[in-house]
Protein backbone atom coordinates (compact mmCIF):
# COMPACT_ATOMS: atom_id res chain seq x y z
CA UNK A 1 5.13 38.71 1.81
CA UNK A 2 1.98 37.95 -0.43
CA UNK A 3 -1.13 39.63 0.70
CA UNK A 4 -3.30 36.75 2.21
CA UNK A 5 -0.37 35.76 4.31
CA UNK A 6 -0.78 38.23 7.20
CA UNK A 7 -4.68 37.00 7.68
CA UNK A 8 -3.83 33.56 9.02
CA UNK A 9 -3.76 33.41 12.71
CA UNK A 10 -1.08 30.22 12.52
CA UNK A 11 2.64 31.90 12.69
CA UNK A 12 4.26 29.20 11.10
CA UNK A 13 2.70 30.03 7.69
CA UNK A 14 4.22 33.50 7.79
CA UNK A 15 7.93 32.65 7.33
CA UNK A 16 9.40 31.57 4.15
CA UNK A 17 10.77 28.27 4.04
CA UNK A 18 13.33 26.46 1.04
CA UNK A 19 11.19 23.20 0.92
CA UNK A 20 7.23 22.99 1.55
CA UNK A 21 6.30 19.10 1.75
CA UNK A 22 2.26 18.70 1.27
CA UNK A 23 0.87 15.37 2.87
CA UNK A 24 1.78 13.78 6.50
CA UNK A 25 2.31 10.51 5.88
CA UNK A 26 5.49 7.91 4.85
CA UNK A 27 6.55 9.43 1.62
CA UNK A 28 5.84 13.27 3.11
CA UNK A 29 7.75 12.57 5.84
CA UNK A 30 10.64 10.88 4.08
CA UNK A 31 10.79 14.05 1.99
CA UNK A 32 10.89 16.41 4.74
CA UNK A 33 13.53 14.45 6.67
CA UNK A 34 15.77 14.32 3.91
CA UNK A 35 15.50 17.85 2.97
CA UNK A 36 16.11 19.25 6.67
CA UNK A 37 19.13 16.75 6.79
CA UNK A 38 20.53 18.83 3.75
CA UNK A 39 20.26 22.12 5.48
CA UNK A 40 16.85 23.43 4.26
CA UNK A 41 14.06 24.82 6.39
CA UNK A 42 11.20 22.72 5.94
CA UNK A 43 7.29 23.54 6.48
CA UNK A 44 4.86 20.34 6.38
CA UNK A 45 1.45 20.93 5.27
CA UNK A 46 -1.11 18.22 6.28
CA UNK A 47 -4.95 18.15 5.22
CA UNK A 48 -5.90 16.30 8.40
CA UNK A 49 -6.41 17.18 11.95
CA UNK A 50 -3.78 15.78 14.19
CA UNK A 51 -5.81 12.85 15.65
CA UNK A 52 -5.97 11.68 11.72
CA UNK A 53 -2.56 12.20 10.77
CA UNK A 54 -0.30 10.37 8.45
CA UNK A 55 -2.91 9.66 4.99
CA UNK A 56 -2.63 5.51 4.44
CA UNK A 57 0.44 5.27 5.94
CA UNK A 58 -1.49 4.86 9.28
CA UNK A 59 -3.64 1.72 8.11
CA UNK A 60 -0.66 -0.27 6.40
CA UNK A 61 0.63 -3.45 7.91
CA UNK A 62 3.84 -2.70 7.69
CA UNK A 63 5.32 -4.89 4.93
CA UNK A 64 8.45 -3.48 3.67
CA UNK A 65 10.01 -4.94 0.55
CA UNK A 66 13.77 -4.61 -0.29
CA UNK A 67 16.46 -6.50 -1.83
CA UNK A 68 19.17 -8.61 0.36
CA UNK A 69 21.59 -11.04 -0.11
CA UNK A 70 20.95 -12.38 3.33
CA UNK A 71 20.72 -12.20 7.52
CA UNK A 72 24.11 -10.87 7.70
CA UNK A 73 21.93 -7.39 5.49
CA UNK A 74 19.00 -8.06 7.73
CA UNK A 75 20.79 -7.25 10.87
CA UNK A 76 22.02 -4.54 9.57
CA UNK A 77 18.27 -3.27 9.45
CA UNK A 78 17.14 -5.09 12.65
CA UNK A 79 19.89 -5.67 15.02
CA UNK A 80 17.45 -6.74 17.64
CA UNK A 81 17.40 -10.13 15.92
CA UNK A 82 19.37 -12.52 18.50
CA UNK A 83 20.99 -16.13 17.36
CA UNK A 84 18.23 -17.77 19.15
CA UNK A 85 15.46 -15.89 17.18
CA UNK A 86 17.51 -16.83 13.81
CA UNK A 87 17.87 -20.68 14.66
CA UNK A 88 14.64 -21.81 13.38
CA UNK A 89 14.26 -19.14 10.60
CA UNK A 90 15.50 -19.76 6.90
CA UNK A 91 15.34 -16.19 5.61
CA UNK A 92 17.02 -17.10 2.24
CA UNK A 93 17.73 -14.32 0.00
CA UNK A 94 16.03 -11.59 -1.99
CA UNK A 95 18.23 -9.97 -4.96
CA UNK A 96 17.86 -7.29 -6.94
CA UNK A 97 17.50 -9.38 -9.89
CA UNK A 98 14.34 -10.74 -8.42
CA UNK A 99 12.42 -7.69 -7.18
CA UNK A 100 12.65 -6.49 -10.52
CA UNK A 101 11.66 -9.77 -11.90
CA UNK A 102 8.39 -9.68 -9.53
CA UNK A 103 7.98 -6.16 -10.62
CA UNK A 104 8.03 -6.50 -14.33
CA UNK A 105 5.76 -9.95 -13.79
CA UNK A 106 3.23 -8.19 -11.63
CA UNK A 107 3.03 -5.29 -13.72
CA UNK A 108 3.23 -7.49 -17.41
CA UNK A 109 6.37 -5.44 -18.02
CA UNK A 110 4.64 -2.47 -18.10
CA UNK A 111 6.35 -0.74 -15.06
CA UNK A 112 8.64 2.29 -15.76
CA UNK A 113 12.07 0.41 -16.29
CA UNK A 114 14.45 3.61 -15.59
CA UNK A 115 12.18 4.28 -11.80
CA UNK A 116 11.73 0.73 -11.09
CA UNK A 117 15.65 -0.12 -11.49
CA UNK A 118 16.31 3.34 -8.91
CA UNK A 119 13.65 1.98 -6.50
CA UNK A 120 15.01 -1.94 -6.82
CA UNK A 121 18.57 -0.87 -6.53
CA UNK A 122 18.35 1.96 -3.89
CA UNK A 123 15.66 -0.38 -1.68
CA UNK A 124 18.35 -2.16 0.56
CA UNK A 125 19.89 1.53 1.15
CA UNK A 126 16.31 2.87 2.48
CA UNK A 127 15.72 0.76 4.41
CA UNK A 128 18.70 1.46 6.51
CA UNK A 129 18.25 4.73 6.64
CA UNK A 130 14.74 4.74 7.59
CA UNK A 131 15.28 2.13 9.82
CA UNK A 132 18.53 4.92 11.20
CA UNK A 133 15.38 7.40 11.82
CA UNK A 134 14.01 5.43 14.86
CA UNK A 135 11.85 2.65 12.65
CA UNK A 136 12.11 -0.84 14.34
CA UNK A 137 11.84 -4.00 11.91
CA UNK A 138 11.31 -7.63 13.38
CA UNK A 139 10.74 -10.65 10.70
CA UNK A 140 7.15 -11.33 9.86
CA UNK A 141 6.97 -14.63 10.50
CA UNK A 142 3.27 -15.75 9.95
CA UNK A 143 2.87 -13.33 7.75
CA UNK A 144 5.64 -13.99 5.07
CA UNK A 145 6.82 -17.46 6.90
CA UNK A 146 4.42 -20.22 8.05
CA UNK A 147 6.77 -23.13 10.22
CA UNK A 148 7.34 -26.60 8.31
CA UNK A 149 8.93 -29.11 10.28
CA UNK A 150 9.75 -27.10 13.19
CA UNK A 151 11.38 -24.11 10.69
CA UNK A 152 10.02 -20.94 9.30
CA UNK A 153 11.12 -20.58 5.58
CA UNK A 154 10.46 -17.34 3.65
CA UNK A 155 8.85 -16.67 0.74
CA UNK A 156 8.42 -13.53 -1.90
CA UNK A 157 11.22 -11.20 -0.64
CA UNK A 158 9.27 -9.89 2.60
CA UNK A 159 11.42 -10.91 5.40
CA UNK A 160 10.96 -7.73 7.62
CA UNK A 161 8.05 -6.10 8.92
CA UNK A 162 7.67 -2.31 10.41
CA UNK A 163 7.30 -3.62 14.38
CA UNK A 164 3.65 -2.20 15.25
CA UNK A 165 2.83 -1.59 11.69
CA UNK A 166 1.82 2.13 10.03
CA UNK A 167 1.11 3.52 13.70
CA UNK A 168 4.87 2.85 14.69
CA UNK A 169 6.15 3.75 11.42
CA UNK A 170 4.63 7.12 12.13
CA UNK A 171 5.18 7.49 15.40
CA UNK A 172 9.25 7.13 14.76
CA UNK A 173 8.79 9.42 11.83
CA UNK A 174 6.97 12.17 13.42
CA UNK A 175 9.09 12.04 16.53
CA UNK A 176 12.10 12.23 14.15
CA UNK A 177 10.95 15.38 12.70
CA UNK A 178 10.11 16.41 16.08
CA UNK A 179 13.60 16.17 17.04
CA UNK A 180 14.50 18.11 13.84
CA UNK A 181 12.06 21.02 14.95
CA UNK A 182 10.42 20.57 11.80
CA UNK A 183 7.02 22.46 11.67
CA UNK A 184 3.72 21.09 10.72
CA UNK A 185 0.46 22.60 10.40
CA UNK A 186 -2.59 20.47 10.43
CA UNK A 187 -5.69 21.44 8.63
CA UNK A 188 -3.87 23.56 6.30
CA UNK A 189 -5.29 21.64 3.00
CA UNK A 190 -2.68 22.51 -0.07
CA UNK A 191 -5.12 24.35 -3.32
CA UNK A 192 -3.29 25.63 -6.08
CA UNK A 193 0.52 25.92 -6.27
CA UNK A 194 2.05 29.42 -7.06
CA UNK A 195 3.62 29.71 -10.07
CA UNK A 196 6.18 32.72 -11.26
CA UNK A 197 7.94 32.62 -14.48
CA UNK A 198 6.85 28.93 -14.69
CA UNK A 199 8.38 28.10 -11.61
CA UNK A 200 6.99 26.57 -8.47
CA UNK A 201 7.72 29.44 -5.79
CA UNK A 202 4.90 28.19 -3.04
CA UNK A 203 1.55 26.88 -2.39
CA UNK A 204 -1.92 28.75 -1.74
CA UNK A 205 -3.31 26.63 1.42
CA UNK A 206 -6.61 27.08 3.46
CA UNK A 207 -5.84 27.13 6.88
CA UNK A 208 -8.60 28.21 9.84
CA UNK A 209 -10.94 29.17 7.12
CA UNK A 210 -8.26 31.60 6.16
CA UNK A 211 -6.50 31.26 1.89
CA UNK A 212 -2.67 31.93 3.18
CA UNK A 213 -0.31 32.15 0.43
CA UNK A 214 3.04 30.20 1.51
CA UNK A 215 6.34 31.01 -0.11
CA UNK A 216 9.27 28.60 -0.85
CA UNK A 217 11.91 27.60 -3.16
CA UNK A 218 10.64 24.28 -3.74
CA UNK A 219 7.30 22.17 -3.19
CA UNK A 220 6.97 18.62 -2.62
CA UNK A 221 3.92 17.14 -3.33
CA UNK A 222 3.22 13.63 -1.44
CA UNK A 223 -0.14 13.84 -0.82
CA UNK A 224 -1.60 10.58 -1.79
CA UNK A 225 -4.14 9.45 -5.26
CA UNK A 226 -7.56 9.74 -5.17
CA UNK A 227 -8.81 6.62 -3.52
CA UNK A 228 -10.91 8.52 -1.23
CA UNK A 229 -12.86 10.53 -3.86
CA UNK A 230 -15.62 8.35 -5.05
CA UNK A 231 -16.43 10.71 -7.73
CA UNK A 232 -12.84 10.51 -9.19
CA UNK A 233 -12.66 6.64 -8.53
CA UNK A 234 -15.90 6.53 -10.71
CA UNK A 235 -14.32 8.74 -13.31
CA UNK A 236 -10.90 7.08 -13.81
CA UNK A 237 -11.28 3.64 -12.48
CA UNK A 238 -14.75 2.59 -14.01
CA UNK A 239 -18.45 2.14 -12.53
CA UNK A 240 -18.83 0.70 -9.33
CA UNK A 241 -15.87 1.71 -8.20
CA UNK A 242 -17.48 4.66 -6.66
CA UNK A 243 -19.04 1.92 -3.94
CA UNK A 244 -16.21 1.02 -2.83
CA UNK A 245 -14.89 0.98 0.78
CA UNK A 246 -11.85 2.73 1.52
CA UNK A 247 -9.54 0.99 3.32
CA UNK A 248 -7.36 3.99 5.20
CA UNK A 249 -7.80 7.72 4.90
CA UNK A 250 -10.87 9.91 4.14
CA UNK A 251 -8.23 12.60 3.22
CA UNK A 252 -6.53 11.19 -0.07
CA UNK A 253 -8.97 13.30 -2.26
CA UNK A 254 -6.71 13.78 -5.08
CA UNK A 255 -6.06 17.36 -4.85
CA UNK A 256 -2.72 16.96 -5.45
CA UNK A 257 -2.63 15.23 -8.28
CA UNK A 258 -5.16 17.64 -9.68
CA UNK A 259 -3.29 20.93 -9.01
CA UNK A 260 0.09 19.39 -10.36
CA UNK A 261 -1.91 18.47 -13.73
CA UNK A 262 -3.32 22.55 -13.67
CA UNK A 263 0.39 23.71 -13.37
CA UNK A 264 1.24 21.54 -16.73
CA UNK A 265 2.53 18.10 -14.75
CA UNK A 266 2.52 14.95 -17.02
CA UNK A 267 -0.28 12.57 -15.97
CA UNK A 268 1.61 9.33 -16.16
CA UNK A 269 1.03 5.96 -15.23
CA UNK A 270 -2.35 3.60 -14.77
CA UNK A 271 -4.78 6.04 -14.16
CA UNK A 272 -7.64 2.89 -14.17
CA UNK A 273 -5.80 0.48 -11.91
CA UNK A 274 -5.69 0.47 -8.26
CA UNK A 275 -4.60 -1.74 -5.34
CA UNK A 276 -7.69 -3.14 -3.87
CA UNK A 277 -7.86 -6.10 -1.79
CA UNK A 278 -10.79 -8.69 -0.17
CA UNK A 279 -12.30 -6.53 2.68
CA UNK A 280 -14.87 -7.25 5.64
CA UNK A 281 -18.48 -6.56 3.80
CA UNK A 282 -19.45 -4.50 6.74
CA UNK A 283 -16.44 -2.22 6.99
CA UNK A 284 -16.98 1.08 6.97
CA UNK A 285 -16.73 3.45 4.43
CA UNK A 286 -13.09 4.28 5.54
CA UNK A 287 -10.41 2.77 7.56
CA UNK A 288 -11.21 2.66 11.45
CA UNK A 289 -7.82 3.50 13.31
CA UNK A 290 -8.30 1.47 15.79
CA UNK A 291 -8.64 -1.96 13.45
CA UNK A 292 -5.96 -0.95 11.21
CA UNK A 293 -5.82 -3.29 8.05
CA UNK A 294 -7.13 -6.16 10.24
CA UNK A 295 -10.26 -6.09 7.85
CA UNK A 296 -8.61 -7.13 4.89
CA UNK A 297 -9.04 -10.99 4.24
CA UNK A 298 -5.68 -12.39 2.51
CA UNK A 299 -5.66 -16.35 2.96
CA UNK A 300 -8.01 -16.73 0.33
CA UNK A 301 -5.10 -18.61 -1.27
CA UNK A 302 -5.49 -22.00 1.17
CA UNK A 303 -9.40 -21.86 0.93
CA UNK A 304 -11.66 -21.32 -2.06
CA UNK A 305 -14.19 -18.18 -2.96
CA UNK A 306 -17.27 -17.54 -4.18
CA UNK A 307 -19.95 -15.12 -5.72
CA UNK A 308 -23.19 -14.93 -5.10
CA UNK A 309 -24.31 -18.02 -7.63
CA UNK A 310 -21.90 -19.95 -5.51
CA UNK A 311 -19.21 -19.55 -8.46
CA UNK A 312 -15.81 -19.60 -8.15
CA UNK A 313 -14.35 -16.60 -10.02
CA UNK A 314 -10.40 -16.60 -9.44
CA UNK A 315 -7.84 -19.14 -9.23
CA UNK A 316 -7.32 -18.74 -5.73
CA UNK A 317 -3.53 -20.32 -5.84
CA UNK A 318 -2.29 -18.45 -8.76
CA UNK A 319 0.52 -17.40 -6.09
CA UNK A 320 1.48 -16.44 -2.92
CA UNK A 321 -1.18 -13.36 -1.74
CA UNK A 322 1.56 -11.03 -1.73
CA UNK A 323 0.96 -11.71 -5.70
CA UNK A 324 -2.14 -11.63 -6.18
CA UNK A 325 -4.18 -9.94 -3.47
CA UNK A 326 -4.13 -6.45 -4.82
CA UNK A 327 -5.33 -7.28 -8.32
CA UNK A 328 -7.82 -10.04 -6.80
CA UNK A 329 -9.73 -7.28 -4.52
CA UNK A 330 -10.96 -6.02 -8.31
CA UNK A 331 -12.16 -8.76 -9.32
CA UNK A 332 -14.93 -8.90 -6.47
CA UNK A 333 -16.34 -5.71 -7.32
CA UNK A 334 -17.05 -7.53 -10.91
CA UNK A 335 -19.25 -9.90 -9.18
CA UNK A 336 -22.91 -9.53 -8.61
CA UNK A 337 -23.34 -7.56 -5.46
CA UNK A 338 -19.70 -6.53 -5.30
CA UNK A 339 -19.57 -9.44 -2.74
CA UNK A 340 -17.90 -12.75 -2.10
CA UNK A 341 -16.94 -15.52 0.30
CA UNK A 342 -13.66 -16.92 1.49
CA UNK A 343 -14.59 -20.22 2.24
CA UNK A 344 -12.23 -22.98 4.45
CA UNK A 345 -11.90 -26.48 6.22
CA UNK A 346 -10.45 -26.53 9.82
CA UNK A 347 -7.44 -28.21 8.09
CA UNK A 348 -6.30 -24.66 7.65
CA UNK A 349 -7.02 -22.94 10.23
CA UNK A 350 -4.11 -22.52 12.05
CA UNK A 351 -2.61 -20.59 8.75
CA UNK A 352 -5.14 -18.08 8.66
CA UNK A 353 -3.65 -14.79 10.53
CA UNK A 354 -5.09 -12.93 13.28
CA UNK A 355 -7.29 -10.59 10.96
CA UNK A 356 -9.48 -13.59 10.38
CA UNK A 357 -9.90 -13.89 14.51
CA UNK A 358 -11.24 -10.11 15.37
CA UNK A 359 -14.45 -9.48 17.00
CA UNK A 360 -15.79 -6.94 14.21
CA UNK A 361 -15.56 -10.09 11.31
CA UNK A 362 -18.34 -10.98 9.04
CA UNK A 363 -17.90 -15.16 9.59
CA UNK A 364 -20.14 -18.14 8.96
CA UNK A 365 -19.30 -21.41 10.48
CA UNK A 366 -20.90 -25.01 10.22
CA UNK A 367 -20.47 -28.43 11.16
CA UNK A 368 -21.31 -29.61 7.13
CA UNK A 369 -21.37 -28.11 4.05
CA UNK A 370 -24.69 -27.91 3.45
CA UNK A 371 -25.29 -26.52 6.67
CA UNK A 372 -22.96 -23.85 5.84
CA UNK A 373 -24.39 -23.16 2.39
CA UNK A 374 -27.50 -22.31 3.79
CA UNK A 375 -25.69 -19.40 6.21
CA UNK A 376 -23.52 -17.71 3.07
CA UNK A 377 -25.84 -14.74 3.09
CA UNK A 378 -26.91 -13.75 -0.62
CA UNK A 379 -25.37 -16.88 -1.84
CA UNK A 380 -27.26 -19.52 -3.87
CA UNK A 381 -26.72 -22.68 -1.73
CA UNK A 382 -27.37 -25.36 -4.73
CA UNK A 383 -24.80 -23.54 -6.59
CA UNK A 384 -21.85 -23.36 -3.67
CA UNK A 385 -22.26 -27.20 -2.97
CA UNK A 386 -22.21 -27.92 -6.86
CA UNK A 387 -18.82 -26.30 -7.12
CA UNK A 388 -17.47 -27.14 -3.69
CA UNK A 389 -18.18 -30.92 -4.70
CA UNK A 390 -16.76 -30.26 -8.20
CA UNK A 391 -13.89 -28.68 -6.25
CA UNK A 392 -12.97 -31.42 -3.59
CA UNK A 393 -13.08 -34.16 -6.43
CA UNK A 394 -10.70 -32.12 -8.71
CA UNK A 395 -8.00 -31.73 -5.98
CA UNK A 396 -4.90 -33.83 -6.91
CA UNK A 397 -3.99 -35.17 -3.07
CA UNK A 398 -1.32 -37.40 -3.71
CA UNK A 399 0.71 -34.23 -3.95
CA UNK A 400 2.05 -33.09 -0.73
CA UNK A 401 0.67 -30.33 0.63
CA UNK A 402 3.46 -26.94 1.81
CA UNK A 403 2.01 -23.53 2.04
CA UNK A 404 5.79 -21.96 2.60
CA UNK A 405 6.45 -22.65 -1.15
CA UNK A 406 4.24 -23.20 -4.93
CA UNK A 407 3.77 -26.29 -4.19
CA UNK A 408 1.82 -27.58 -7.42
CA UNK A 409 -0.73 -29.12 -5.45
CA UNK A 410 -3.54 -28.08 -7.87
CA UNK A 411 -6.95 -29.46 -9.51
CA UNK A 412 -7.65 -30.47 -12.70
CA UNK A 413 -10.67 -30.49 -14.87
CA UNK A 414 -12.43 -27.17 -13.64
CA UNK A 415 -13.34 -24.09 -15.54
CA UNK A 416 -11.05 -22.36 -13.31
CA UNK A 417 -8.54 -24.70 -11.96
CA UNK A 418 -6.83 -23.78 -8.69
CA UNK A 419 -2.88 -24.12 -9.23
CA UNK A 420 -1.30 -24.50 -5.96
CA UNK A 421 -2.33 -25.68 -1.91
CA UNK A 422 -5.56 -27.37 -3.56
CA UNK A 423 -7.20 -28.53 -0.28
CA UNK A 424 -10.50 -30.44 -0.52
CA UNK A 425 -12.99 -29.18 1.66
CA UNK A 426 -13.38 -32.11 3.82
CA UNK A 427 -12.56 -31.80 7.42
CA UNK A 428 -15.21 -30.09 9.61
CA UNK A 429 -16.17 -27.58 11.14
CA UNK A 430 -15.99 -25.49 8.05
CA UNK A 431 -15.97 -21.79 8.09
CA UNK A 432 -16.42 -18.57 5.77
CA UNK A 433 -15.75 -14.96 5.58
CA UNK A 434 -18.08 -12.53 3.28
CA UNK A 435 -15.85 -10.00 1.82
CA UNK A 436 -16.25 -7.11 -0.72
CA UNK A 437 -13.70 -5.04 -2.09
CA UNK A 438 -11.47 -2.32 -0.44
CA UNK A 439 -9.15 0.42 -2.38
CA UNK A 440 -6.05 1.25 -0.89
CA UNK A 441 -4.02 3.45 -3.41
CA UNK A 442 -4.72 4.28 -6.83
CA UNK A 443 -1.74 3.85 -9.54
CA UNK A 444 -1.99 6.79 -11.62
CA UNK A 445 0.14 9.72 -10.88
CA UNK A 446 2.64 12.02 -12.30
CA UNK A 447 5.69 11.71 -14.32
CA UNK A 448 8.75 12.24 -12.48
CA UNK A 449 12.71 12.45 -13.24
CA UNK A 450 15.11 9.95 -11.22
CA UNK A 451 15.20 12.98 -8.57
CA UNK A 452 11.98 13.38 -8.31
CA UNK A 453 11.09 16.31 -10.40
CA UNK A 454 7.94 16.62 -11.48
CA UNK A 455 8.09 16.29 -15.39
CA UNK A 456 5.67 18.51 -17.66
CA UNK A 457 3.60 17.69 -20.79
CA UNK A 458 6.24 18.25 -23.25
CA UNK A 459 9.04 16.31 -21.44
CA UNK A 460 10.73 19.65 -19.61
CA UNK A 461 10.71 19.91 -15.91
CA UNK A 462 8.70 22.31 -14.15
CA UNK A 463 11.37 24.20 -11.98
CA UNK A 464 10.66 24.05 -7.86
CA UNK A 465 8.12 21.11 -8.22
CA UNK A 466 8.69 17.20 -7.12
CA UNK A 467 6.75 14.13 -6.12
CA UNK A 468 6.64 11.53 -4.04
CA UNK A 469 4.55 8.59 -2.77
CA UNK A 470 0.85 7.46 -4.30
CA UNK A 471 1.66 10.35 -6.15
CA UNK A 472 4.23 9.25 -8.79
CA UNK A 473 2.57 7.60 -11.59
CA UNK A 474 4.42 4.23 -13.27
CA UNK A 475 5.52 1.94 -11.28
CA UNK A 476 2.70 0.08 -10.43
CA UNK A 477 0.26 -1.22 -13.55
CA UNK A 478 -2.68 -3.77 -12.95
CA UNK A 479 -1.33 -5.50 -9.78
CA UNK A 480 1.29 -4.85 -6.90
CA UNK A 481 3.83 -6.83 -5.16
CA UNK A 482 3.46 -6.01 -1.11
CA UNK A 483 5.62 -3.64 0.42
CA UNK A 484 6.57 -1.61 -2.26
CA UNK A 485 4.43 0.99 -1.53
CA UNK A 486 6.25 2.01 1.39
CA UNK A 487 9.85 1.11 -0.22
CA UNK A 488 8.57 3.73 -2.88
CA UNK A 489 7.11 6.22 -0.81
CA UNK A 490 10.11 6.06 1.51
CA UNK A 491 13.02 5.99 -1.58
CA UNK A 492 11.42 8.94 -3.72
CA UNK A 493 10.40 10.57 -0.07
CA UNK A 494 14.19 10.44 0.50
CA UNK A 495 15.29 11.33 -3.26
CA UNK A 496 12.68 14.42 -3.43
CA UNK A 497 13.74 15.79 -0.50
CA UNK A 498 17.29 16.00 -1.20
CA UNK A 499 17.17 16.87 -4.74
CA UNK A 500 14.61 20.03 -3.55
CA UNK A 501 16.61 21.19 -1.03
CA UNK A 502 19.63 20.87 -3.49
CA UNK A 503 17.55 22.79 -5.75
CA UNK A 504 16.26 25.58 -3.03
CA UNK A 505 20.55 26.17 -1.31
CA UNK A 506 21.34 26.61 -5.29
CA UNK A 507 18.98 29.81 -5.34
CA UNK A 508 17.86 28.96 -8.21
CA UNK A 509 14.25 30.01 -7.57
């Protein structure tokens, strides 16, 4: 035993395990599931108290993104779904071939083609087996699916959600390990990793106030980026970005990350992008379990938005939200005041989804649009009506209106013409929604092999080590297609996992 290992009062930390798994959330979880199904003993390690558990996992809506050639592969996932459920629902298909066509788009081909091919190809596989570990699925209709003449039609390859969104996913995960007797100690924050012979052999953690020294064959690291360090969001993703809210944990502090890079890991990836959406400007700092991700804003696609001269600064119907939102949540913190407002007619009101109806939202509402000019706090009121006037008279309304598809319905003649569901503002009462912008996982990360080794500067491996989740660096460049954060999280999760525990039964530690 190493010498620090007696002093912790927490007798889990004193035996020697094959696979230690750092972070408690969807990836870490994954990971440790996988491993114990291979025979190894597993030891999770988790920063937060119990009450916090689970990193962003907990705050996520639950979009899940895989490929599938139709509702025949659904069920498979979801065999709650009955014939009377699917009668009115056009689920279409979602191949391969076009998750990694979003991917490369979203990404401007930058993505990592050899990890984005394993996580396009494997994603239908996943998702069975997660959903085989106790996760329910139902279709997200509203959220994915608005109903045209009487049907609900699909759109962008998101037909299932996790039923009861990051809390259930958690829930089934944790009681999963549960059933596996897998241990987990809580406030045991990973430091350094312990190295022999340049090898990974275990982790020094600080548990109780106590440095323990932990011993094992091989460490997973799925710990999260650094979206919750406002120093390190100031240092990699620019200024400003330091003012940020946070939209999930307070625990994601990048430690990870850092301690792989000390050992020799290959930083890899976009280290100065991020997924940050439109969040409620009085949020606060970081995510409130018991709203969720209900203050994120994402309709701004049938409505228009503003900065504080009353400027429109995106082109609001560049694509579905799942598309756009977590590229467009960057662009606000550009503005003056890191602020905005999503800004729509009661013509569209029954699209909007229920985050726009909770009691903690930041809304203005008016019978006119001047009258609501004047209530868009820190917003100049000439300049809104100016552009919403430019706005309504740019809107080409002989096209038919369909917010299930890109329906071309766009304006013409603006500085920043709006491309699709171009609605004049027109039909009272009119209301709006003051936003700023919210992080939820940063991009950079490590460099990792197809199993989920962690790769060093010079293109070796480093022996015992392997990442998963936020934590694995190319995949995601610039923008983000959602639900594949937990498809990833849950695919290298599962790869990691088995590949360590592989790597621990071999001995070759």
């Amino acid at each position: 035993m190493h010498k620090h290992a007696e002093n912790t009062t927490n007798p889990i930390l004193r035996a020697k395990y094959d696979v230690l798994v750092v972070g408690g959330g969807n990836a870490a979880l994954c990971a440790a599931l996988s491993a114990h199904e291979r025979g190894a003993r597993v030891l999770i390690l988790e920063a937060a108290p119990y009450e916090d558990r689970g990193g962003n996992s907990h705050y996520t809506g639950g979009a899940f993104r895989f490929a599938y050639k139709g509702v025949d592969d659904l069920r498979q996932i979801s065999p709650e779904m009955t014939d009377s459920e699917l009668e009115n629902v056009d689920f279409g298909s979602y191949t391969e071939e076009q998750f990694l066509d979003d991917m490369f788009e979203l990404t401007e081909y930058r993505t990592d083609p050899d990890l984005c091919e394993l996580l396009v190809r494997s994603s239908f596989e996943t998702a069975k087996w997660v959903a085989g570990k106790g996760v329910k699925l139902h279709p997200g209709l509203g959220r994915q699916a608005y109903k045209v003449d009487g049907k609900f039609k699909f759109w962008g390859g998101l037909a299932l959600h996790i039923s009861g969104g990051g809390a259930e996913l958690l829930r089934a995960l944790y009681a999963a390990a549960e059933q596996r007797s897998i241990p987990i100690a809580y406030r045991t924050p990973a430091v350094e990793l312990i190295r022999q012979d340049g090898k990974v052999v275990g982790i020094k953690a600080r548990s109780e106030g106590t440095d323990v020294e932990i011993e094992a064959a091989a460490v997973i690291l799925a710990c999260g980026g650094f979206e919750s360090n406002p120093e390190m969001r100031a240092r990699y993703l620019g200024p400003g970005w330091d003012l940020a809210k946070v939209r999930g944990t307070r625990y994601n502090m990048g430690e990870g990350l850092m301690m792989a890079l000390r050992a020799g890991a290959r930083p890899y990836g976009n280290w100065s992008g991020c997924h940050s959406v439109a969040w409620d400007v009085n949020a606060p700092p970081f995510g409130d379990l018991d709203i969720g991700d209900q203050f994120q804003k994402h309709n701004y696609p049938f409505g228009i938005v503003v900065n504080a001269r009353g400027d429109r600064f995106i082109d609001e119907g560049a694509n579905f939200h799942s598309h756009t939102y977590a590229k467009y949540g960057a662009e606000i913190l550009k503005q003056p005041g890191m602020y905005a407002w999503q800004v729509f007619d009661t013509k569209v009101t029954h699209l909007l989804r229920s985050e726009y109806r909770i009691r903690r939202v930041t809304k203005a509402e008016a019978s006119t649009l001047e009258e609501l000019a004047a209530k868009l706090t820190g917003v100049d009121a000439q300049g809104f009506l100016e552009t919403a006037r430019a706005f309504n008279a740019a809107c080409q309304t002989d096209i038919p209106f369909d917010p299930n598809i890109l329906d071309k319905r766009a304006t013409h003649g603006l500085a920043i013409d709006k491309t699709n569901w171009a609605n004049p503002l027109d039909t009272a009462p009119y209301h709006a929604y003051h936003v700023t912008t919210g992080i939820t996982f940063t991009f950079g990360g490590l460099k990792v092999s197809q199993n989920g080794e962690v790769i060093d500067l010079y293109d070796g491996i480093l022996p015992g080590l392997y990442a998963a989740g936020e934590m694995v660096g190319g995949l995601f460049y610039g923008n983000y297609a959602s639900g594949t954060g937990l498809m990833s999280g849950a695919t290298f999760g599962r790869f990691a996992g088995a590949h360590a525990a592989e790597f621990a039964a071999a001995g070759m530690h």
